[in-house]
Protein backbone atom coordinates (compact mmCIF):
# COMPACT_ATOMS: atom_id res chain seq x y z
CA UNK A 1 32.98 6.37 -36.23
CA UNK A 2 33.10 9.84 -35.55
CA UNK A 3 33.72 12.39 -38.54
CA UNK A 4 36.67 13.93 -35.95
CA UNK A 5 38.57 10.67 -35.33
CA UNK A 6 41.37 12.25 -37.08
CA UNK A 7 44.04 9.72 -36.42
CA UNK A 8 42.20 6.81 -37.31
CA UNK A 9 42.50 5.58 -40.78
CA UNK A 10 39.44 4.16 -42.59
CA UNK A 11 38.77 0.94 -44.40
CA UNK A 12 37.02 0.69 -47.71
CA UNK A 13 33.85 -0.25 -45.86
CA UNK A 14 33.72 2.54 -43.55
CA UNK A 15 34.85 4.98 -46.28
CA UNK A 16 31.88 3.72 -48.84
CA UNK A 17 29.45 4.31 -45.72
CA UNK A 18 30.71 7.49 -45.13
CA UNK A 19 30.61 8.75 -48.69
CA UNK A 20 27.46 6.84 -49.69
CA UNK A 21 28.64 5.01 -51.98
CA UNK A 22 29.53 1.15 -53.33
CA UNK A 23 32.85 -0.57 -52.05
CA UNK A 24 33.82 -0.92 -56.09
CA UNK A 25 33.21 3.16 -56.31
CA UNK A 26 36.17 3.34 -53.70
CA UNK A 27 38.23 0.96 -55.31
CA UNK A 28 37.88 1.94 -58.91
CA UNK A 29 38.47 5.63 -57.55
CA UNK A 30 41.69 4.26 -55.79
CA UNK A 31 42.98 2.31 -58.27
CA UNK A 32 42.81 4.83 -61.03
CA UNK A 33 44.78 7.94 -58.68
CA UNK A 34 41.65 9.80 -58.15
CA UNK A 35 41.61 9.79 -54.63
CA UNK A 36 44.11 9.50 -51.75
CA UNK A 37 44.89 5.85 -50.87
CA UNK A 38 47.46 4.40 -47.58
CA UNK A 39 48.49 1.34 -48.60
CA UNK A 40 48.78 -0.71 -45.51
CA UNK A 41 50.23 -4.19 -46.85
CA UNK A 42 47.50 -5.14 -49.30
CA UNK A 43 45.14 -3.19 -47.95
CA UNK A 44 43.82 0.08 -48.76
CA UNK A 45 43.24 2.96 -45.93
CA UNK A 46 41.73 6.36 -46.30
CA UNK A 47 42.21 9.46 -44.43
CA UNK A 48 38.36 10.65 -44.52
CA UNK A 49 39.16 14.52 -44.59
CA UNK A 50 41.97 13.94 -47.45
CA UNK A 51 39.06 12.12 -49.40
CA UNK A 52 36.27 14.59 -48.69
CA UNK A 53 38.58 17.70 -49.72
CA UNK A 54 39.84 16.02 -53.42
CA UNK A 55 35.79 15.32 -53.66
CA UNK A 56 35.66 19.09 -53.19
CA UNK A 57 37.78 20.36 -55.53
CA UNK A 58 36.70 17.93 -58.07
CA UNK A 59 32.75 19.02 -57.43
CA UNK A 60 31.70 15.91 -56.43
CA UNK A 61 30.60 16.33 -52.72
CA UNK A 62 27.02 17.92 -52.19
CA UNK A 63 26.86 16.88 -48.87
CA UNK A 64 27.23 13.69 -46.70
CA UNK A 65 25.06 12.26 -44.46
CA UNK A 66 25.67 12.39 -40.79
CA UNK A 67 25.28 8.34 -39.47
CA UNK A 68 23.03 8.12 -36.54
CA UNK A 69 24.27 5.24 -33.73
């Protein structure tokens, strides 16, 4: 997926790619407020730039790796 896809929204999967990180991470993170969740039915979506920016301001983005197809 590319980082510009703007419109699409992301699943947990592609989110915990994106940042890195473990499915649970983007759950827990969810489920406790800390980071912007869609809820689409009883699924969870994520608007990668909304994510990446509240990482920002909390300090917790150093960088992210760029995924090579």
């Amino acid at each position: 997926m590319e980082f510009n896809d703007q419109k699409r929204l992301a699943d947990v999967k592609e989110l915990a790619d994106f940042l890195g990180v473990d499915k649970s991470w983007v759950y827990e993170q969810s489920r406790r407020g800390l980071i912007p969740v869609i809820k689409a039915g009883k699924y969870n979506r994520y608007k990668k730039q909304e994510v990446l920016e509240v990482l920002k301001e909390r300090g917790e983005i150093v960088c992210i790796r760029q995924q090579t197809n």
